[in-house]
C-alpha atoms as a PDB file:
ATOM      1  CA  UNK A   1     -24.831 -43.803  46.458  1.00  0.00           C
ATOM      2  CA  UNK A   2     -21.724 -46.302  46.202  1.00  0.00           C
ATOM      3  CA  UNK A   3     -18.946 -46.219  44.234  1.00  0.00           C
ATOM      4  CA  UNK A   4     -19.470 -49.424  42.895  1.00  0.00           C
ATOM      5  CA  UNK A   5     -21.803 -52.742  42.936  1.00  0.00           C
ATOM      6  CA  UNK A   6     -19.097 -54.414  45.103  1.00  0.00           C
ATOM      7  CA  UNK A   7     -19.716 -51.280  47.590  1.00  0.00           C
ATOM      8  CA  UNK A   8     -23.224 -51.450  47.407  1.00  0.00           C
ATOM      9  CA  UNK A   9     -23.760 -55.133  47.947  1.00  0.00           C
ATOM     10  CA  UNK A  10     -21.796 -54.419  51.012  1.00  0.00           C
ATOM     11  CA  UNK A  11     -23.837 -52.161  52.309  1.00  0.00           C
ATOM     12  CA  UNK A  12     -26.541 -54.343  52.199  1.00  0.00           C
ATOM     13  CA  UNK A  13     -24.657 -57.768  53.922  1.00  0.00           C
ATOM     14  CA  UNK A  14     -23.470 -54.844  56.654  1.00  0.00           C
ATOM     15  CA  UNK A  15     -27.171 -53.955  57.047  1.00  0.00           C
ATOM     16  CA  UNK A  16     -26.348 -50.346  56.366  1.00  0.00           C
ATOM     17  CA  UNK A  17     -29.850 -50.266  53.522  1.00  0.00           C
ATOM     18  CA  UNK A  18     -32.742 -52.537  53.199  1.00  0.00           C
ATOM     19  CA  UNK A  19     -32.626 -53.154  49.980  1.00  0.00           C
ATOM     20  CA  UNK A  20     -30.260 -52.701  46.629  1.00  0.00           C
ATOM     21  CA  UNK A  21     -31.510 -53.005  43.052  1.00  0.00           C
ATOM     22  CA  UNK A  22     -29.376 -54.254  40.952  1.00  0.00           C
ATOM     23  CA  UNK A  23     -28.357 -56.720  38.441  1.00  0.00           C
ATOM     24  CA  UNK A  24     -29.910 -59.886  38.476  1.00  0.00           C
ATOM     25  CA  UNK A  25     -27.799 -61.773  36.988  1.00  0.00           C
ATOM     26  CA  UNK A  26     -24.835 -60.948  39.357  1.00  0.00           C
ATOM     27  CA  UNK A  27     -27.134 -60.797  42.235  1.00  0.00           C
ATOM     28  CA  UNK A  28     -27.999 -64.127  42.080  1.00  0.00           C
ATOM     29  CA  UNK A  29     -24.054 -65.443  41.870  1.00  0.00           C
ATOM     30  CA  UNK A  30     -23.314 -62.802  44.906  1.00  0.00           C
ATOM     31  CA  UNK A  31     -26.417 -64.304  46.808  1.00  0.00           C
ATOM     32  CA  UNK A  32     -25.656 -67.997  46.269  1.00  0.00           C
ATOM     33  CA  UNK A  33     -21.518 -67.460  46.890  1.00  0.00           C
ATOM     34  CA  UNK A  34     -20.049 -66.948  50.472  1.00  0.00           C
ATOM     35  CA  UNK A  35     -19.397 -63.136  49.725  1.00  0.00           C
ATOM     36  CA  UNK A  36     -23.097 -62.495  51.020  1.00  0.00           C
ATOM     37  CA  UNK A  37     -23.006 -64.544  54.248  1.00  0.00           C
ATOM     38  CA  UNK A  38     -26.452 -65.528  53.495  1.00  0.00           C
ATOM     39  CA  UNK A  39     -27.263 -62.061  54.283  1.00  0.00           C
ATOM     40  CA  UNK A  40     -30.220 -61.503  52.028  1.00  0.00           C
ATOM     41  CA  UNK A  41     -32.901 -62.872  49.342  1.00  0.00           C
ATOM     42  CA  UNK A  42     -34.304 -61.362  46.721  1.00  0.00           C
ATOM     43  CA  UNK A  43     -38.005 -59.874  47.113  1.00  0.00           C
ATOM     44  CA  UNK A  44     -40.671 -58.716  44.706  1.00  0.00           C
ATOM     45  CA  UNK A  45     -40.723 -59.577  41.170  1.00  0.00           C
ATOM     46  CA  UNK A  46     -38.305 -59.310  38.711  1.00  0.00           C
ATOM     47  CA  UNK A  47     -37.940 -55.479  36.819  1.00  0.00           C
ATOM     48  CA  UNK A  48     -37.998 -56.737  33.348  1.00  0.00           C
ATOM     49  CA  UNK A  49     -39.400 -53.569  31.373  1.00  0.00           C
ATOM     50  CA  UNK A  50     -37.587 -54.387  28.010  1.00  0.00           C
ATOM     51  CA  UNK A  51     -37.524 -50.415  27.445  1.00  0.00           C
ATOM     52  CA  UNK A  52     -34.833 -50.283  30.862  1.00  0.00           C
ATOM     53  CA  UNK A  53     -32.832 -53.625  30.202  1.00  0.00           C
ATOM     54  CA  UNK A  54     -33.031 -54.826  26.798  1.00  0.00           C
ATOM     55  CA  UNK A  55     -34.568 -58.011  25.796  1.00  0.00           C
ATOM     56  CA  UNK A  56     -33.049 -60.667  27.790  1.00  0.00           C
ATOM     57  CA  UNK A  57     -29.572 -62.121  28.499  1.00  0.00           C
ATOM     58  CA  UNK A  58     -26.659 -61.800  26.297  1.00  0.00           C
ATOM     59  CA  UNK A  59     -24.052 -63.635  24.969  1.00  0.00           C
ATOM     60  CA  UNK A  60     -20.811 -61.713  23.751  1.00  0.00           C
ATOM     61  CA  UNK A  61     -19.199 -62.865  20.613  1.00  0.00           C
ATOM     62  CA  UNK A  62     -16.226 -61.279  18.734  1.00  0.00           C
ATOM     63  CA  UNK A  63     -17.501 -59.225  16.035  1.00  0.00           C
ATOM     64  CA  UNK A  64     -17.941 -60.792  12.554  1.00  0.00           C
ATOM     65  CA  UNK A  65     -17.226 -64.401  14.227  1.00  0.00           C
ATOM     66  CA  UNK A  66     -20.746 -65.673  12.683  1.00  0.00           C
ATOM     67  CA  UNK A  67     -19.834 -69.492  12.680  1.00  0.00           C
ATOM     68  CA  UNK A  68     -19.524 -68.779  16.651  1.00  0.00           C
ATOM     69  CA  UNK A  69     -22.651 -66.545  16.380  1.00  0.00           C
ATOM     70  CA  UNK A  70     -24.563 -69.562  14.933  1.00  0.00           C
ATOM     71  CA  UNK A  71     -23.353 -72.189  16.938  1.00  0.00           C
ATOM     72  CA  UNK A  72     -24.365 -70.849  20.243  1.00  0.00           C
ATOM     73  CA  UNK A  73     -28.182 -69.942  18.922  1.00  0.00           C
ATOM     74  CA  UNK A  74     -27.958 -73.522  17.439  1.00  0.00           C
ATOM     75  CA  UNK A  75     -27.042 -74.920  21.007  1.00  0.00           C
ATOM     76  CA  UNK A  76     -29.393 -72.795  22.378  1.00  0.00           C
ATOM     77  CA  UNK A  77     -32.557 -73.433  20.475  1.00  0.00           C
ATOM     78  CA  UNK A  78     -31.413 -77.508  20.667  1.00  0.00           C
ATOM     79  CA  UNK A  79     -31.344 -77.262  24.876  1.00  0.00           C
ATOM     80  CA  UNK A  80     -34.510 -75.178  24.567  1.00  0.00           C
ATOM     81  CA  UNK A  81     -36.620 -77.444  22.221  1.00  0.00           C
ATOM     82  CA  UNK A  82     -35.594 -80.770  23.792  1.00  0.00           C
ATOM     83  CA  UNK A  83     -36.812 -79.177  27.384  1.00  0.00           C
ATOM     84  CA  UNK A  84     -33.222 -79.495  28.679  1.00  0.00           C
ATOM     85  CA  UNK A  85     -32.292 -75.262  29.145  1.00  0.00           C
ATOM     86  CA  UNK A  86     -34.248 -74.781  32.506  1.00  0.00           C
ATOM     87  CA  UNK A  87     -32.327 -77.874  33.963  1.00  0.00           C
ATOM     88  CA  UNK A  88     -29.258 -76.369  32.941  1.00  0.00           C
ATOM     89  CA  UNK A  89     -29.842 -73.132  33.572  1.00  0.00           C
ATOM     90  CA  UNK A  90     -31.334 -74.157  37.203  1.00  0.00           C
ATOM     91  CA  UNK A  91     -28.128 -76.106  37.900  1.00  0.00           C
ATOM     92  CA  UNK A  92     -25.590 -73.049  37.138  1.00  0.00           C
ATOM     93  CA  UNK A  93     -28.220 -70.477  38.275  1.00  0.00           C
ATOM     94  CA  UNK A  94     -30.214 -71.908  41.489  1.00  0.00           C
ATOM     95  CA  UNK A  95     -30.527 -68.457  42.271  1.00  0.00           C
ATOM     96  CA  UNK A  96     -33.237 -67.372  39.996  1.00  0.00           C
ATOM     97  CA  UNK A  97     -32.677 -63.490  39.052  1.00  0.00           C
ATOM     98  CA  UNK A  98     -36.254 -63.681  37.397  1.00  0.00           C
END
């Protein structure tokens, strides 16, 4: 056990565990950044059992701010309906945590 992710990621770029499961999300910027020393990859398949994590990614917004609410699923739905989201998303994330 370690005290934090930080810790734990660590541990594995020191070699002290085989493997860490964790968030993808962060795992992904940690693997693709210099932190990790191109220590490690990700293996297997994603854990996406919606009854453990939820539904998907989120996007915070300050409560009651529903113009900002609506704006963002606007954007999103646009990128996603004229095929342009997994470009994006493959650009800031080349990592895949999925």
């Amino acid at each position: 056990s370690y005290p934090n992710a930080d810790a734990a990621r660590e541990a594995l770029r020191r070699r002290e565990v085989d493997l860490l499961f964790g968030d993808g999300i962060g795992l992904a910027f940690w693997l693709n950044g210099t932190d990790s020393a191109n220590c490690c990859k990700f293996v297997g398949g994603p854990f996406t059992e919606s009854r453990y994590f939820g539904d998907g990614i989120g996007i915070a917004v300050k409560r009651g701010n529903d113009t900002m609410r609506l704006a963002l699923n606007w954007a999103l739905f646009r990128l996603w309906e004229q095929g342009r989201f997994t470009d994006l998303w493959l650009r800031y994330f080349p990592i895949s945590p999925f």
